[in-house]
Protein backbone atom coordinates (compact mmCIF):
# COMPACT_ATOMS: atom_id res chain seq x y z
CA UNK A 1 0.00 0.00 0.00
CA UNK A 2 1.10 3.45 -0.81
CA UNK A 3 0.99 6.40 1.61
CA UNK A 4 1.73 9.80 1.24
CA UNK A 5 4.06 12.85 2.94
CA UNK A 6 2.03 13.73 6.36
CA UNK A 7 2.78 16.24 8.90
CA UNK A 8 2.43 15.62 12.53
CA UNK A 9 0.47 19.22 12.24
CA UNK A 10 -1.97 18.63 9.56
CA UNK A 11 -5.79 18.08 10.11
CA UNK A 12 -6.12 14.55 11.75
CA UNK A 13 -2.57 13.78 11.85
CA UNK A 14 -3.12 13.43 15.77
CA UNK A 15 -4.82 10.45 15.07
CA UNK A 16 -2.51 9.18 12.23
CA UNK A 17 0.46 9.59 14.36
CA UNK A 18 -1.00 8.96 18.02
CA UNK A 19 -0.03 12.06 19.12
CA UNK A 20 -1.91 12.83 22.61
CA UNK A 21 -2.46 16.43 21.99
CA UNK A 22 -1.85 19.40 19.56
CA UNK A 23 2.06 20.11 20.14
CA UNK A 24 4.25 23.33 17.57
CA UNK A 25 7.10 22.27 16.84
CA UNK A 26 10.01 24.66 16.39
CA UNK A 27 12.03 25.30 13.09
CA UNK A 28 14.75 23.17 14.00
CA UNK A 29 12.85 20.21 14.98
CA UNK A 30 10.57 20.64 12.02
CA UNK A 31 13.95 21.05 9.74
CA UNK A 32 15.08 17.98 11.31
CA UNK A 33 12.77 15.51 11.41
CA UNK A 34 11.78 16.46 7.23
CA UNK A 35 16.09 16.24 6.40
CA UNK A 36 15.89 12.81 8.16
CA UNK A 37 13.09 11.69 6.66
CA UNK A 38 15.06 12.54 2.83
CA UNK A 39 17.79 10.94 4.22
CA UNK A 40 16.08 7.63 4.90
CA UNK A 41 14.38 7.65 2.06
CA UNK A 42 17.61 8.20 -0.09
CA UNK A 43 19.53 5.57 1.73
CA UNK A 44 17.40 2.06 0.76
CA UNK A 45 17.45 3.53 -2.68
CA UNK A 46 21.17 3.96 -2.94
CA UNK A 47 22.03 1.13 -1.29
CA UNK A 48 19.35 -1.00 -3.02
CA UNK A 49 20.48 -0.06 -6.73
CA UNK A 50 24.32 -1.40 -5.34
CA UNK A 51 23.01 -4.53 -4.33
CA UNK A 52 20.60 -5.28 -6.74
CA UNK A 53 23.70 -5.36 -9.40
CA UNK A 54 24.81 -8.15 -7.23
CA UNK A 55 21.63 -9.39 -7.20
CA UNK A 56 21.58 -9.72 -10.79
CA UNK A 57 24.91 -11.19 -11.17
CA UNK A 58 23.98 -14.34 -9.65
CA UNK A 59 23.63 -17.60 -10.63
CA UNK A 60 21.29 -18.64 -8.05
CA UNK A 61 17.88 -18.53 -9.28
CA UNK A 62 16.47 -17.43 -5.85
CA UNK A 63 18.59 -14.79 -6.01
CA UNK A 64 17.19 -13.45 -9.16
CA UNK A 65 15.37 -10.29 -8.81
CA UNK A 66 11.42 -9.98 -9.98
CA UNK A 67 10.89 -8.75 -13.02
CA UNK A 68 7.84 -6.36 -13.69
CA UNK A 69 6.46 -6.41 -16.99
CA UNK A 70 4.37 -3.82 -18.70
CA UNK A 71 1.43 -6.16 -18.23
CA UNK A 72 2.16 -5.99 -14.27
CA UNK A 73 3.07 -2.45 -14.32
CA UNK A 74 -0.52 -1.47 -15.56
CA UNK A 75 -2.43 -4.10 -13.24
CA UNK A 76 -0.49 -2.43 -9.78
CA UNK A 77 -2.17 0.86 -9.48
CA UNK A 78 -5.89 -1.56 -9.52
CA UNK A 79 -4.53 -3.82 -7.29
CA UNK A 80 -3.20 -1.24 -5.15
CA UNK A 81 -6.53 -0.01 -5.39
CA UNK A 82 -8.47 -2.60 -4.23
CA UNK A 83 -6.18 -3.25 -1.51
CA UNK A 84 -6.30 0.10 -0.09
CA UNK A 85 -10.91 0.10 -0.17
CA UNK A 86 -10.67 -3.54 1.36
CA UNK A 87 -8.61 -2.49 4.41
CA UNK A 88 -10.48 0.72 4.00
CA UNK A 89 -13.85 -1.82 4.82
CA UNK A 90 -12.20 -3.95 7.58
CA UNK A 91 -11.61 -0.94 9.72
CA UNK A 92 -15.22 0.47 9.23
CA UNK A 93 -17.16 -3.04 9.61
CA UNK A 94 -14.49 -4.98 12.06
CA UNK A 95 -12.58 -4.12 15.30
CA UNK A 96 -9.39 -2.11 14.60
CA UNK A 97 -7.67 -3.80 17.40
CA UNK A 98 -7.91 -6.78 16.43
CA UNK A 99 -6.84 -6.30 12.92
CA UNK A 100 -3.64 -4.30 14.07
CA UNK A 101 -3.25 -7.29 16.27
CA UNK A 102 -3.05 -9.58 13.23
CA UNK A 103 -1.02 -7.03 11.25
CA UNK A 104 1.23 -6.48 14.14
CA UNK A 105 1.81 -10.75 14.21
CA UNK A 106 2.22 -10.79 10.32
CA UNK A 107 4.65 -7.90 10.29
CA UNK A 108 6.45 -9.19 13.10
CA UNK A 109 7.41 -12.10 11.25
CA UNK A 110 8.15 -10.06 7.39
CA UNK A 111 9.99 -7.33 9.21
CA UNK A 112 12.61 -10.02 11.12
CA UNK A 113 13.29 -11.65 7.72
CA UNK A 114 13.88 -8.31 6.05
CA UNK A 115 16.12 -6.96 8.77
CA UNK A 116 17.70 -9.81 8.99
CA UNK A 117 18.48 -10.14 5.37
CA UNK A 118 19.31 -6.58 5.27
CA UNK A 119 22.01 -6.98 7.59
CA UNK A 120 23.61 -9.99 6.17
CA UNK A 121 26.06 -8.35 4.31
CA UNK A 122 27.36 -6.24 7.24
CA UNK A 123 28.14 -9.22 9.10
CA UNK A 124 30.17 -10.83 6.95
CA UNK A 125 32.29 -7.76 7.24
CA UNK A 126 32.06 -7.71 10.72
CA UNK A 127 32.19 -11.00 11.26
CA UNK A 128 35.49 -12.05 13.94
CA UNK A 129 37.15 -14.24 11.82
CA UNK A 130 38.58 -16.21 14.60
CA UNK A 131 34.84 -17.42 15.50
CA UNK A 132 33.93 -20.69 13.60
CA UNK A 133 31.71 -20.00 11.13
CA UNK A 134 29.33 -23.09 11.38
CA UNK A 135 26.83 -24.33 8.66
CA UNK A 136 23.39 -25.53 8.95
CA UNK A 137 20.82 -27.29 7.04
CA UNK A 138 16.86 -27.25 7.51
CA UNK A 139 15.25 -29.79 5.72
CA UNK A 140 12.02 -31.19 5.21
CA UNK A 141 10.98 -33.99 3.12
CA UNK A 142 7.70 -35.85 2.17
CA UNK A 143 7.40 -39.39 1.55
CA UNK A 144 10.13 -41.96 1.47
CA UNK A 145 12.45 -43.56 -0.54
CA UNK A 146 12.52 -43.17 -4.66
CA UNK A 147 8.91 -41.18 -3.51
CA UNK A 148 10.60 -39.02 -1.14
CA UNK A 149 10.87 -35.25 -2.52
CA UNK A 150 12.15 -31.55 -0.14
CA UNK A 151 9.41 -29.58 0.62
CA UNK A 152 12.30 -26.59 2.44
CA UNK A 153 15.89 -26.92 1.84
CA UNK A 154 17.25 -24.28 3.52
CA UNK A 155 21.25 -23.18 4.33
CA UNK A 156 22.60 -20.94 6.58
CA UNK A 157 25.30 -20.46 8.42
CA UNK A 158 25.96 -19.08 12.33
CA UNK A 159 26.19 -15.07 10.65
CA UNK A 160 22.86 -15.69 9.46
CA UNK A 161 21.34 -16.69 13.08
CA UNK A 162 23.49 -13.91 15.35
CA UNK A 163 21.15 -11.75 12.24
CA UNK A 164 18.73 -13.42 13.07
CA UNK A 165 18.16 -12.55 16.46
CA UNK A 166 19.18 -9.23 16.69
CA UNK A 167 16.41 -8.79 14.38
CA UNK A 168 14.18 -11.13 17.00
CA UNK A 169 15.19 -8.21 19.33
CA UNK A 170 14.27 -5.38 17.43
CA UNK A 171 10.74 -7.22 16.25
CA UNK A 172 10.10 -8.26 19.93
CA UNK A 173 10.53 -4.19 20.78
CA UNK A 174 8.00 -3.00 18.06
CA UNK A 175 5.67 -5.31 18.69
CA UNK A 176 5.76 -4.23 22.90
CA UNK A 177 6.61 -0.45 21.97
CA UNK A 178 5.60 0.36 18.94
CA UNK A 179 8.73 2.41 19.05
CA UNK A 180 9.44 5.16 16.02
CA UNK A 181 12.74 3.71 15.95
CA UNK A 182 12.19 0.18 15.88
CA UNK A 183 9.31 1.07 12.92
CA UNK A 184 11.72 3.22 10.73
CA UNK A 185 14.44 -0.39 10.94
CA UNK A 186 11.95 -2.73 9.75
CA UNK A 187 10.48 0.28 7.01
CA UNK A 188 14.49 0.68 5.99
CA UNK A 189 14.86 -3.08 5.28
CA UNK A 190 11.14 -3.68 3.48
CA UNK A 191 12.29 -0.54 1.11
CA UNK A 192 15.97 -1.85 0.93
CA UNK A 193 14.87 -4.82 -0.07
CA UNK A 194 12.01 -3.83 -2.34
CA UNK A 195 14.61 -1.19 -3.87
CA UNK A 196 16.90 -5.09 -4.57
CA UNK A 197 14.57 -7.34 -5.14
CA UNK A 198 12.25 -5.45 -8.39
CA UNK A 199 13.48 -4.61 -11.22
CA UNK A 200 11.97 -3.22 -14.78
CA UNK A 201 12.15 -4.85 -17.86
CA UNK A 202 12.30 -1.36 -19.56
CA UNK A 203 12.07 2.27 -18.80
CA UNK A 204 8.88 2.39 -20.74
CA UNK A 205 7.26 0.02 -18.31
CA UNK A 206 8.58 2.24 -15.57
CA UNK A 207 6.63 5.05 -17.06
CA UNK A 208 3.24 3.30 -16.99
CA UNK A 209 3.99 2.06 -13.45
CA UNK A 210 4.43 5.71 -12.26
CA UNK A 211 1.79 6.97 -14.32
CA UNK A 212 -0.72 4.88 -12.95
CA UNK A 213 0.27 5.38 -9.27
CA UNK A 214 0.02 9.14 -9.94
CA UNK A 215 -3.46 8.99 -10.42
CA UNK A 216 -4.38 6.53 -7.76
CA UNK A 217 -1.81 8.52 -5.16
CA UNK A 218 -3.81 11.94 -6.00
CA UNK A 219 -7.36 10.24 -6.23
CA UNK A 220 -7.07 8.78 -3.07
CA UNK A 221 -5.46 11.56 -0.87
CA UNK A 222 -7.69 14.37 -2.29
CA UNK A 223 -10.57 12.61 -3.95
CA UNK A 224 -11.80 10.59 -0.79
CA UNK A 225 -10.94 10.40 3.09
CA UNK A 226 -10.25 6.67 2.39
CA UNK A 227 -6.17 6.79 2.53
CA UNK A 228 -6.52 8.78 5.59
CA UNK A 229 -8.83 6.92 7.46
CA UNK A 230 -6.78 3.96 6.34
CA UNK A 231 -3.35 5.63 7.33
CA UNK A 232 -5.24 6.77 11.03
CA UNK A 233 -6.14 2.95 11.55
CA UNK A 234 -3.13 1.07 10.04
CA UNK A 235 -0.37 0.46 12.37
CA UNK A 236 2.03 -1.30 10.91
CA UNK A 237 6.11 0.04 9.64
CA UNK A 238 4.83 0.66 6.26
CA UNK A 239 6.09 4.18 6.69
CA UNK A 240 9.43 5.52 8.14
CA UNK A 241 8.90 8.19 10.82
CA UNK A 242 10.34 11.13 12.30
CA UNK A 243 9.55 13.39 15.48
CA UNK A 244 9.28 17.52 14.93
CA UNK A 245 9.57 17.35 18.55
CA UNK A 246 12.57 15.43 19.21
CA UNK A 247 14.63 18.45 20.60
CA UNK A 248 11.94 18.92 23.27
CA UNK A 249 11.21 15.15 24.19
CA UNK A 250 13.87 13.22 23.08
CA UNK A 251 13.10 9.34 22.38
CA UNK A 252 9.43 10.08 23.86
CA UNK A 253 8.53 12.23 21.04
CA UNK A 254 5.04 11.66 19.17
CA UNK A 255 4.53 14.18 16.47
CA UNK A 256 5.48 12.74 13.67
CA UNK A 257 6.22 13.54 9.80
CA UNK A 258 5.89 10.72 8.00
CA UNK A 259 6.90 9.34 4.62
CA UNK A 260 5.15 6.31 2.94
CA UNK A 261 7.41 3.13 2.18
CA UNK A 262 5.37 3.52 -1.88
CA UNK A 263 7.18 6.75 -2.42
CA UNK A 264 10.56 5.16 -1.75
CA UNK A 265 9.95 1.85 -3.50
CA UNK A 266 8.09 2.77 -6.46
CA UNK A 267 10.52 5.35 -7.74
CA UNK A 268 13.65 3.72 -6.74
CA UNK A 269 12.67 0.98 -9.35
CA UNK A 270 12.76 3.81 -11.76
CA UNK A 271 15.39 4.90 -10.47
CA UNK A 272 17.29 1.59 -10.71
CA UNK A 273 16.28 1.64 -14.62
CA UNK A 274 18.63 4.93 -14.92
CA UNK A 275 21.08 2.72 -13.15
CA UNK A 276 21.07 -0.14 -15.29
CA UNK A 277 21.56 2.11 -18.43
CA UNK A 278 24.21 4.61 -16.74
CA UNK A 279 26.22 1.22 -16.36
CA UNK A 280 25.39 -0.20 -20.02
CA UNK A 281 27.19 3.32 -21.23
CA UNK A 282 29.76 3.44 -19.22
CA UNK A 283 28.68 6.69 -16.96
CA UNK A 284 26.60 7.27 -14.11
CA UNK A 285 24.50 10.53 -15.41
CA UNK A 286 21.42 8.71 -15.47
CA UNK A 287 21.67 7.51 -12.73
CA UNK A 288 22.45 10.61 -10.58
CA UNK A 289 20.27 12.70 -12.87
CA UNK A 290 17.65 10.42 -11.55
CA UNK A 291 18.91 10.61 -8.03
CA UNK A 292 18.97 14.40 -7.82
CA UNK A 293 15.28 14.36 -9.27
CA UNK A 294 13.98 12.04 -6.51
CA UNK A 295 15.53 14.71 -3.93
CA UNK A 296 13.96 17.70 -5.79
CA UNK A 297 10.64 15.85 -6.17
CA UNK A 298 10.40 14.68 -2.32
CA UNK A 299 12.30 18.56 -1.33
CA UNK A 300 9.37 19.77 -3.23
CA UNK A 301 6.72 17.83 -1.37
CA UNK A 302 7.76 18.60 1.78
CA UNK A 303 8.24 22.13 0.89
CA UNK A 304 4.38 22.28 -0.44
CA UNK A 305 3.17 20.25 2.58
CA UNK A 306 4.71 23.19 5.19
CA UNK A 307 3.74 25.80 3.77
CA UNK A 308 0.02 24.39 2.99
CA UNK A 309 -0.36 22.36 6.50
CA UNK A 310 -1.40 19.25 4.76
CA UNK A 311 -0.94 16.19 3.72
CA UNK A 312 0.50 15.73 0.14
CA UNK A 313 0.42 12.67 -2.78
CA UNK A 314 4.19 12.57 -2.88
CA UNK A 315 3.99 11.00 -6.25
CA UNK A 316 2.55 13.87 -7.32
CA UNK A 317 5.59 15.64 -7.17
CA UNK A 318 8.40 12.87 -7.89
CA UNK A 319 6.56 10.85 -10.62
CA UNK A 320 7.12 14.25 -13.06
CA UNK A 321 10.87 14.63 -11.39
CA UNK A 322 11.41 11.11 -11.88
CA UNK A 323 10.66 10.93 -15.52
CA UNK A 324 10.80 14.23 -16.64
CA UNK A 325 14.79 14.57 -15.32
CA UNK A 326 16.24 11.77 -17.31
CA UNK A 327 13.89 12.27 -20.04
CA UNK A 328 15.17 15.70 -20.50
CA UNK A 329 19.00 14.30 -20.71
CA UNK A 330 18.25 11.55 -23.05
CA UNK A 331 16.83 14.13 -25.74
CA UNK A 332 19.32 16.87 -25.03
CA UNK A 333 21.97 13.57 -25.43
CA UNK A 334 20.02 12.25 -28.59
CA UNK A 335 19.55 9.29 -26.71
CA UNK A 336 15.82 9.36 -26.13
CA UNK A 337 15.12 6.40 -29.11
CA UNK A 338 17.70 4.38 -27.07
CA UNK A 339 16.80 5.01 -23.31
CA UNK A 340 13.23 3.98 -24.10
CA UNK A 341 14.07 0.97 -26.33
């Protein structure tokens, strides 16, 4: 699900962001918590892009990235769709605690195999190298004999269980807390890993996928009160967080900007497109043409939110940044034939 730029101060955010009570935030908080939130969001995309090369590069078939076809690309922004009215109708016909209960339970269990994959590689830099570095095998089979056949074959090795339960630790405090911190680690590792884990078969495809998502970002946000009362109800780390009041409170703080995981993800596939080409030509220019527009769109955003106190469609801003930027290159370059092929 896709959610959209919020302010801690906008009408309703109190209930979005479980604020107790209306709190003004100074300049510097409010200067801090919107850099950190660009910061975060650029991070999973930069870092995603490297490790989705490696990604590519290997032979392991469950390693391969997804592909998303133009077929796909045009089905997302209905599925999306549909996804977004159906929660919408669980939280107006069934108990919201119990759903976030379930939520809470099913998240629990995503967010500790993202984290935990996220932090893989950093441990095997880390990694004492005078600590045996044991393998292990889960298997389970069905049948016997010439009938017998694996229903999980899985390796892993002692790095992959000390990840393993840090990221037990860190579930085990957002499940209790539903601390801002332990929400924006398991929102950095879905995004990372979206970010690694989708790529485009073309830019072309990349266009209809933002396209799409442009319209059902700004129909939902200012066409109906659905994403909001959806975004009020939901609690899960589908969005990274920051506090405008963490000079005054510190770690308590509780009024939040926010930043939906969708306007990370969705563009940093684009994004990734730029990459892929930057690297078949031997430059980077897409690539941080593309990466300069994602900071102007989302600067832009949370410029417009400020100054207008409310909650903005952040694709409406970075889908025309994100397309428009490298667009403009490609014809200036006489590549435009090319880049879309």
């Amino acid at each position: 699900m896709d959610m959209s730029l919020s302010d801690g101060s906008s009408t309703g955010s109190d209930a979005v962001n479980g604020t107790a009570g209306r709190f003004v935030s100074g300049a510097e908080g409010t200067a801090l918590a919107y850099g950190s939130l660009l910061l975060m969001a650029l991070l999973p995309i930069f870092f995603g892009a490297l490790r989705s090369v490696g990604c590519s590069k290997s032979k392991s078939a469950s390693d391969m990235p997804e592909t998303i076809t133009s077929r796909d690309a045009a089905r997302f922004p209905i599925i999306a769709s549909c996804t977004l009215f159906g929660l919408y109708l669980f939280f107006k016909i069934f108990s919201q605690e119990y759903i976030n209960l379930l939520l809470s339970m099913y998240f629990f269990v995503l967010g500790i195999l993202a984290l935990s994959h996220t932090m893989s590689p950093f441990m095997c830099r880390v990694f004492p190298a005078n600590v045996p570095n044991k393998q292990y095998q889960l298997l389970f089979t069905q049948g016997s004999g010439e009938s017998k056949e694996e229903i999980v074959n899985y390796e892993f090795d002692t790095k992959d269980l000390i990840c393993l339960g840090i990221s037990s630790v860190v579930g085990v405090w957002y499940v209790l807390k539903k601390h801002w911190i332990a929400n924006n680690l398991f929102g950095l590792a879905f995004a990372l890993n979206g970010v690694e884990l989708l790529h485009l078969n073309n830019v072309s495809t990349g266009c209809i996928l933002l396209g799409g998502l442009f319209v059902y970002d700004v129909f939902w946000v200012f066409g109906t009160n659905v994403m909001v009362t959806v975004a009020k109800s939901f609690e899960a780390p589908i969005k990274l967080v920051f506090p405008q009041d963490l000079l005054e409170k510190g770690l308590d703080a509780s009024n939040f900007a926010m930043l939906g995981l969708g306007d990370i993800v969705i563009p940093a596939v684009v994004i990734f497109s730029s990459f892929t080409l930057s690297l078949k030509k031997n430059t980077r220019t897409y690539f941080y043409t593309s990466f300069l527009a994602y900071i102007f769109g989302l600067g832009l955003t949370i410029f417009i939110m400020h100054t207008f106190k409310h909650a903005q469609p952040a694709l409406l801003y970075l889908v025309p940044a994100c397309i428009g930027f490298p667009v403009l290159l490609a014809l200036f370059k006489g590549e435009l034939t090319e880049m879309f092929r």
